[in-house]
N, C-alpha and C. Protein backbone atom coordinates (compact mmCIF):
# COMPACT_ATOMS: atom_id res chain seq x y z
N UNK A 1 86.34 30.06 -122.17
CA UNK A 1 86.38 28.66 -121.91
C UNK A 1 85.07 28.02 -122.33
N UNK A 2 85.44 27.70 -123.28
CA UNK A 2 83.61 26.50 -123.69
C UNK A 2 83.87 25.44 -122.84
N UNK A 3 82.36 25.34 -122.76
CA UNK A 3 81.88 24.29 -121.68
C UNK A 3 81.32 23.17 -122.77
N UNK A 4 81.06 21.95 -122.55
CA UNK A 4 80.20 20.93 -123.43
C UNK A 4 79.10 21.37 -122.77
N UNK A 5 77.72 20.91 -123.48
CA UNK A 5 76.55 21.41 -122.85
C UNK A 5 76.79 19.56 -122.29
N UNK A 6 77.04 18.63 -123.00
CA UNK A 6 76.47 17.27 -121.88
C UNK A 6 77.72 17.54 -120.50
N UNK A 7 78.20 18.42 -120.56
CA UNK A 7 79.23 17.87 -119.23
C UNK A 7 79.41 19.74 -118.45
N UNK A 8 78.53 20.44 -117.95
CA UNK A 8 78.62 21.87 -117.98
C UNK A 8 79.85 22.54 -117.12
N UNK A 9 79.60 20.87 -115.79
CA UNK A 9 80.20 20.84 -114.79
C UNK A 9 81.69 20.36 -114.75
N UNK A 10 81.95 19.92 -115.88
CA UNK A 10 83.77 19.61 -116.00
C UNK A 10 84.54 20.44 -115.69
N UNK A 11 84.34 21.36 -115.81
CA UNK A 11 85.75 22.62 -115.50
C UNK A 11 86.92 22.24 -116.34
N UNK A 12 87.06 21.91 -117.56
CA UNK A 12 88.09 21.32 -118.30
C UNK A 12 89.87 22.53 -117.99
N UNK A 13 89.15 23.68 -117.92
CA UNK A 13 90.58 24.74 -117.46
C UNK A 13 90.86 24.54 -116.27
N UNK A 14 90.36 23.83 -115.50
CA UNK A 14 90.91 24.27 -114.20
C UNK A 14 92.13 23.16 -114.43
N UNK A 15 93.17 23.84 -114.36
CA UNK A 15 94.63 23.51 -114.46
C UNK A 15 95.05 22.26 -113.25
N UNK A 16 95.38 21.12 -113.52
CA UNK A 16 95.89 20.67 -112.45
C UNK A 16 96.98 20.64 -111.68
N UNK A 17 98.25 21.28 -112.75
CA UNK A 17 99.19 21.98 -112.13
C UNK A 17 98.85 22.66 -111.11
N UNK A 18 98.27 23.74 -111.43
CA UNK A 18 97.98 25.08 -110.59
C UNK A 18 97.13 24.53 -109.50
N UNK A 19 96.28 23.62 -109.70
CA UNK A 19 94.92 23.58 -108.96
C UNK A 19 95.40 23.33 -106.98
N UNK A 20 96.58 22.24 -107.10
CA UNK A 20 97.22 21.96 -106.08
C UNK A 20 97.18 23.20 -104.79
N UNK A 21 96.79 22.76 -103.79
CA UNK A 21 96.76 23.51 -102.80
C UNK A 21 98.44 24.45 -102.72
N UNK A 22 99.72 24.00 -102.62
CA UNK A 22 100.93 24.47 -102.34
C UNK A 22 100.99 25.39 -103.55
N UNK A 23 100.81 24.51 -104.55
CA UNK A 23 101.36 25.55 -106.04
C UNK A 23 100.58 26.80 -106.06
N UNK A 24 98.84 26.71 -106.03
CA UNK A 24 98.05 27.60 -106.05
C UNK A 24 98.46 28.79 -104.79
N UNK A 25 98.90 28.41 -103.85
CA UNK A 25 99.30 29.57 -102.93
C UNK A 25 100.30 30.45 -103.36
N UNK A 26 101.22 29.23 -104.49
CA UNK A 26 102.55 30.32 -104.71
C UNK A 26 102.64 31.26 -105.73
N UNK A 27 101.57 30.36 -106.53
CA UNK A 27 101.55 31.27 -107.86
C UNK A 27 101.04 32.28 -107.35
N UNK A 28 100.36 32.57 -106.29
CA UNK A 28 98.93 34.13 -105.79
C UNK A 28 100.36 34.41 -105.43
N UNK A 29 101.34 34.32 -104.52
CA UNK A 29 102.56 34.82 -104.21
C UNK A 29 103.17 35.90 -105.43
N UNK A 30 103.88 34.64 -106.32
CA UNK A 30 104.04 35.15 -107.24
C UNK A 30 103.58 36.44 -108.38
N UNK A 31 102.29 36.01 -108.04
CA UNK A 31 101.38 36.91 -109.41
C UNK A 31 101.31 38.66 -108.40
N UNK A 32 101.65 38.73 -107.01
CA UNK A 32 101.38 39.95 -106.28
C UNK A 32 102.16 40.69 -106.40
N UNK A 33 104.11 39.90 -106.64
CA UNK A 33 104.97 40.01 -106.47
C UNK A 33 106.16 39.71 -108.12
N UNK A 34 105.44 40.55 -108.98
CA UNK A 34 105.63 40.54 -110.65
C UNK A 34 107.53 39.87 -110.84
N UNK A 35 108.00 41.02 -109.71
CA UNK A 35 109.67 40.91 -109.63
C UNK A 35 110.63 39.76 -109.67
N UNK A 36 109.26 38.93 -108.34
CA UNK A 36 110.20 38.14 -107.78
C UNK A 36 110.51 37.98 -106.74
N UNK A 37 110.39 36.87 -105.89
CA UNK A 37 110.21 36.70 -104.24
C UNK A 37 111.31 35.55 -103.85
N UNK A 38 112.42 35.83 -102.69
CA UNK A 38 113.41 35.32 -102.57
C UNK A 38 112.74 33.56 -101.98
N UNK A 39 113.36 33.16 -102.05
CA UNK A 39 112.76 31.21 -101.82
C UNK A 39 112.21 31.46 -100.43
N UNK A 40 112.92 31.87 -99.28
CA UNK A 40 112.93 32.03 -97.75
C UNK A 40 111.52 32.46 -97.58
N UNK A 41 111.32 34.02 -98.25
CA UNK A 41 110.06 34.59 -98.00
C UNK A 41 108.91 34.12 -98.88
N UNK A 42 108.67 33.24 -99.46
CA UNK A 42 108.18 32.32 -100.25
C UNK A 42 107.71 31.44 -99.81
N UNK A 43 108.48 30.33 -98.89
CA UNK A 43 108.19 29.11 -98.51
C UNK A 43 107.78 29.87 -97.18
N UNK A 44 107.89 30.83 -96.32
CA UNK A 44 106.88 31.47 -95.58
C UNK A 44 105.64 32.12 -95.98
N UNK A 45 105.47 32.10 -96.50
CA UNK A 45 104.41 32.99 -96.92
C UNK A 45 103.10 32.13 -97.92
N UNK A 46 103.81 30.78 -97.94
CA UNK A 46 103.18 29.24 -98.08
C UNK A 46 102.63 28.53 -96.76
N UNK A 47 103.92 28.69 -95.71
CA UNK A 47 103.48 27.66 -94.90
C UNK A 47 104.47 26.39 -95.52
N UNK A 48 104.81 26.76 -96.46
CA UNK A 48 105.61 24.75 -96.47
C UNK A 48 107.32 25.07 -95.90
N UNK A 49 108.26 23.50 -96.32
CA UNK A 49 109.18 23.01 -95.66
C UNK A 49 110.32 23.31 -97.46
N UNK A 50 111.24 23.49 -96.48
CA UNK A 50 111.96 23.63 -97.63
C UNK A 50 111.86 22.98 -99.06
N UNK A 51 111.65 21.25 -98.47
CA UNK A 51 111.51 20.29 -99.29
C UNK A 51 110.29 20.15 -100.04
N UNK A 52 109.41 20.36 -99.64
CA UNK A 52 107.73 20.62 -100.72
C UNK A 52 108.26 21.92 -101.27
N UNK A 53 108.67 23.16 -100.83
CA UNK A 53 108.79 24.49 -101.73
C UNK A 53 109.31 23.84 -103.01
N UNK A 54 110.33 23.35 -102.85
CA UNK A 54 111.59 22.86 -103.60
C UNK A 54 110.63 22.08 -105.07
N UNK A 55 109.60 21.29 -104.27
CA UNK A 55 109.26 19.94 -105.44
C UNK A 55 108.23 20.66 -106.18
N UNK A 56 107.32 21.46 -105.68
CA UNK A 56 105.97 22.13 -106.35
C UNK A 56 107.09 23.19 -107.12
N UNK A 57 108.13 24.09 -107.08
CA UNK A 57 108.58 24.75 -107.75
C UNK A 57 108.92 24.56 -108.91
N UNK A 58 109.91 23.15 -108.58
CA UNK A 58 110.35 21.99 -109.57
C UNK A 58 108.80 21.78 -110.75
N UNK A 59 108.02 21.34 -110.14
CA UNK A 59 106.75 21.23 -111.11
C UNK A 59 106.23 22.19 -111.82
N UNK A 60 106.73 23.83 -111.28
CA UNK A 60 106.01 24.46 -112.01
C UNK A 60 107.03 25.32 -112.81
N UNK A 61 107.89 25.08 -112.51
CA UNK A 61 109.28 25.52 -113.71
C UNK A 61 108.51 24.17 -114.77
N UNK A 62 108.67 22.58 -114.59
CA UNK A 62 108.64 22.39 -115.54
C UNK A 62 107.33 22.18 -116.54
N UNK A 63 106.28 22.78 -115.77
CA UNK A 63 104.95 23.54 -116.67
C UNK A 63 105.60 25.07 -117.03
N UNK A 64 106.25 25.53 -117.47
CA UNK A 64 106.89 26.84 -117.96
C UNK A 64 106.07 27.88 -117.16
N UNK A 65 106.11 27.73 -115.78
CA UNK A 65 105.00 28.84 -115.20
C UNK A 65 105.72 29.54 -114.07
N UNK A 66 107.25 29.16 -113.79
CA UNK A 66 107.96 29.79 -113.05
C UNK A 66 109.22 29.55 -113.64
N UNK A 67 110.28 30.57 -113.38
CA UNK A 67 111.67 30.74 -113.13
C UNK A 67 111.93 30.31 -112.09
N UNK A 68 113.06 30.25 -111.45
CA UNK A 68 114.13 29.83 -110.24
C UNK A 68 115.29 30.36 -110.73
N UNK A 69 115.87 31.28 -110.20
CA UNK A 69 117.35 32.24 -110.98
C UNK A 69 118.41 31.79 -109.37
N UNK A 70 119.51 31.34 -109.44
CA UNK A 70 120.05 31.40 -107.96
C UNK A 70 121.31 32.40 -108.07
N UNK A 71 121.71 33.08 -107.34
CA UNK A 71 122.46 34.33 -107.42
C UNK A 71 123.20 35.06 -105.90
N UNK A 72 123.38 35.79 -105.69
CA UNK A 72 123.90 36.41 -104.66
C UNK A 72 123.92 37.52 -104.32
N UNK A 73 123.36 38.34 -103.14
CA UNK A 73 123.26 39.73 -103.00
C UNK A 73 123.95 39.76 -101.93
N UNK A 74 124.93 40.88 -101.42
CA UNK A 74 125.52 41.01 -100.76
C UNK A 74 126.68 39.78 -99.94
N UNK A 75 126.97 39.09 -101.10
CA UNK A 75 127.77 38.05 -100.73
C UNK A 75 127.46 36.55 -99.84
N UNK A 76 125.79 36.91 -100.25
CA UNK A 76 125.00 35.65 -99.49
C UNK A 76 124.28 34.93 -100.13
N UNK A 77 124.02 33.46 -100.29
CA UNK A 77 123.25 32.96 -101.64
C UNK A 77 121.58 33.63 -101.66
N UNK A 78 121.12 33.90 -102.72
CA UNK A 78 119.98 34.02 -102.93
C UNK A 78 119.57 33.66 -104.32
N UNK A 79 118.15 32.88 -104.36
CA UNK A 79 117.34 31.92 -104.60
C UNK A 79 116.06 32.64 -105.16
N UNK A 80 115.77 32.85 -106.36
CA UNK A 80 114.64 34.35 -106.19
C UNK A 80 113.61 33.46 -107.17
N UNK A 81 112.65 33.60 -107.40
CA UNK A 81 111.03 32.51 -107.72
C UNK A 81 110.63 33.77 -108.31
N UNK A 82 110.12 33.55 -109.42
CA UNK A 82 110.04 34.68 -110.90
C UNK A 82 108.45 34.17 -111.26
N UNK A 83 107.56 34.76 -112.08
CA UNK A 83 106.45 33.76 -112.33
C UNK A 83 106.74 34.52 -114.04
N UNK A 84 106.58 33.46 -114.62
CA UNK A 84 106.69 33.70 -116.47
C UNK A 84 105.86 34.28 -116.67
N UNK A 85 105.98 34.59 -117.91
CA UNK A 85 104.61 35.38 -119.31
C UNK A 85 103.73 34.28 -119.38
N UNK A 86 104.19 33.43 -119.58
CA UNK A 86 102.89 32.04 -119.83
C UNK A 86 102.58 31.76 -118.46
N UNK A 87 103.07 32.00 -117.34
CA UNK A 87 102.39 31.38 -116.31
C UNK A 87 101.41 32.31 -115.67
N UNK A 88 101.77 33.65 -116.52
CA UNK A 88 100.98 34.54 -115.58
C UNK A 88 100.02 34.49 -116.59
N UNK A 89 99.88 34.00 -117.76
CA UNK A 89 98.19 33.96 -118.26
C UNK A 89 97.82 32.77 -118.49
N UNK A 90 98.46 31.48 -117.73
CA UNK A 90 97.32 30.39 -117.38
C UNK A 90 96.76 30.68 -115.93
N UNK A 91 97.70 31.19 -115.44
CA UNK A 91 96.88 31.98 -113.94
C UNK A 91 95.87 32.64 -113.79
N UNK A 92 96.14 33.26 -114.92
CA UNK A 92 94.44 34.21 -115.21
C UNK A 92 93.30 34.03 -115.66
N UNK A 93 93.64 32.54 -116.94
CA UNK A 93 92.86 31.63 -117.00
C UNK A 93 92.31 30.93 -116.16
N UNK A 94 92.67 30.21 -115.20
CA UNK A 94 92.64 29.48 -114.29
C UNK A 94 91.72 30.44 -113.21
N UNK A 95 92.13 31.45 -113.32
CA UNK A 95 90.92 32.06 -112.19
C UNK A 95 89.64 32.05 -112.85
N UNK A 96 89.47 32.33 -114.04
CA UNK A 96 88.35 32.81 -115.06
C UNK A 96 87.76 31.75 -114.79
N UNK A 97 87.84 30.27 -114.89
CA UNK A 97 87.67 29.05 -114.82
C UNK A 97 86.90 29.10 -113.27
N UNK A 98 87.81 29.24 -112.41
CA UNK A 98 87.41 29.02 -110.78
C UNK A 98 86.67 30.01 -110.76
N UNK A 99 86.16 31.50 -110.75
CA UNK A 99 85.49 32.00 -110.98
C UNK A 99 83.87 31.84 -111.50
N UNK A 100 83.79 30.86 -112.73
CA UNK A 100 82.74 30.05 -112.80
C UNK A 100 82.50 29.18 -112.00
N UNK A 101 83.12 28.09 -111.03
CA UNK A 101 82.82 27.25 -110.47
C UNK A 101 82.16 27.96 -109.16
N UNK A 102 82.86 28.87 -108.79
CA UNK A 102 82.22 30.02 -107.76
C UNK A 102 80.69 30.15 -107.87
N UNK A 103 80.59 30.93 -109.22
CA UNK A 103 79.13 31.28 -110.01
C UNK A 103 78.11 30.19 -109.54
N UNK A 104 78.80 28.59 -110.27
CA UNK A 104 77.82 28.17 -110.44
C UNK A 104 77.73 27.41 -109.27
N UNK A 105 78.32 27.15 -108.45
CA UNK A 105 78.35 26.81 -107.01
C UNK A 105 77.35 27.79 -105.91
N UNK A 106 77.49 28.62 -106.26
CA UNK A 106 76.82 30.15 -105.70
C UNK A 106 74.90 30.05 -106.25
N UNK A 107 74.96 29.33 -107.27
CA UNK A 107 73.75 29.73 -107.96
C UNK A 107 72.71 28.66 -107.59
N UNK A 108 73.84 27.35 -107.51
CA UNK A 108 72.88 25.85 -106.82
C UNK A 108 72.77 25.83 -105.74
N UNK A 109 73.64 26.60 -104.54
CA UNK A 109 73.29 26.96 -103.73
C UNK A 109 71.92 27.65 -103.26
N UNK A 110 71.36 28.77 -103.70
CA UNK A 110 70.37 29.55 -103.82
C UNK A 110 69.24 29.04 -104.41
N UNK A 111 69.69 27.63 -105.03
CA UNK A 111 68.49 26.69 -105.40
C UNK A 111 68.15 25.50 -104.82
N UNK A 112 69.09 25.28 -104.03
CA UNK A 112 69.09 24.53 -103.36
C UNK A 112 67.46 24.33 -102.57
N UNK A 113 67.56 25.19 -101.35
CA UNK A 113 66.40 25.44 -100.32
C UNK A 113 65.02 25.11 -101.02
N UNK A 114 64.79 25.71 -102.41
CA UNK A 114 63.82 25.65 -102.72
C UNK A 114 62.85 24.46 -103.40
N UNK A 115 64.51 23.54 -103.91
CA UNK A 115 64.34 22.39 -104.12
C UNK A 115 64.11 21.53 -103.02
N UNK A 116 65.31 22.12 -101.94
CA UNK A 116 64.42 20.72 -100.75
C UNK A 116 63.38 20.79 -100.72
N UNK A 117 62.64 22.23 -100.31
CA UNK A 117 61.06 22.33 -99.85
C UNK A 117 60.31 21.45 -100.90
N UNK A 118 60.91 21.55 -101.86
CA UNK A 118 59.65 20.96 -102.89
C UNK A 118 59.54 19.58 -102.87
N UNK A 119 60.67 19.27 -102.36
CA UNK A 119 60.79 17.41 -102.47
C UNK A 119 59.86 16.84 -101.21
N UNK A 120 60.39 17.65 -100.37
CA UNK A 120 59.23 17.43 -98.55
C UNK A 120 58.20 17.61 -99.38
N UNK A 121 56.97 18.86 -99.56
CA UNK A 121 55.95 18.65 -99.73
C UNK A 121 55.33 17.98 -100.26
């Protein structure tokens, strides 16, 4: 990921699809769970309501970063949340990205202190 040197701090990858608190939980769902995770144990394992599962899914089917297959096992509907080939390597991107912001969050931190002191004295 190139950075501009005038703008270091843009984070231009960090995905705004993904970035979303709901989506970002599901895709980590997803990305643990290569197969495929039925909607039920999904939208638990979020914390959301049927109706947000439903709309962030909707959004990320139509960023090509999930499937939604609906089907039936044992004669009962099931609903199964897939994560794509492309979604699983803007995901990985997307960490690479947050990963730096970590870094460099981590690093101004540790510079922080030394800068206050210097401004007091």
């Amino acid at each position: 990921m190139a950075e501009s040197a005038a703008a270091p701090f843009a984070y231009e990858g960090l995905d705004r699809v993904i970035h979303e608190r709901a989506r970002l939980g599901g895709l980590t769902s997803l990305m643990a769970r290569p197969k495929g995770v039925a909607f039920a144990e999904l939208k638990s394992l979020c914390g959301l309501t049927d109706g947000n599962l439903s709309r962030h899914l909707q959004t990320l089917q139509e960023a090509g970063l999930v499937e939604v297959t609906k089907g039936f096992e044992r004669n009962r509907p099931l609903t199964l949340c897939r994560i794509t080939d492309e979604g699983r390597g803007r995901f990985l991107e997307y960490l690479e990205v947050l990963e730096q912001v970590v870094r460099d969050a981590a690093e101004a931190a540790r510079g922080a202190p030394a800068s206050a002191s210097a401004a007091k004295a």
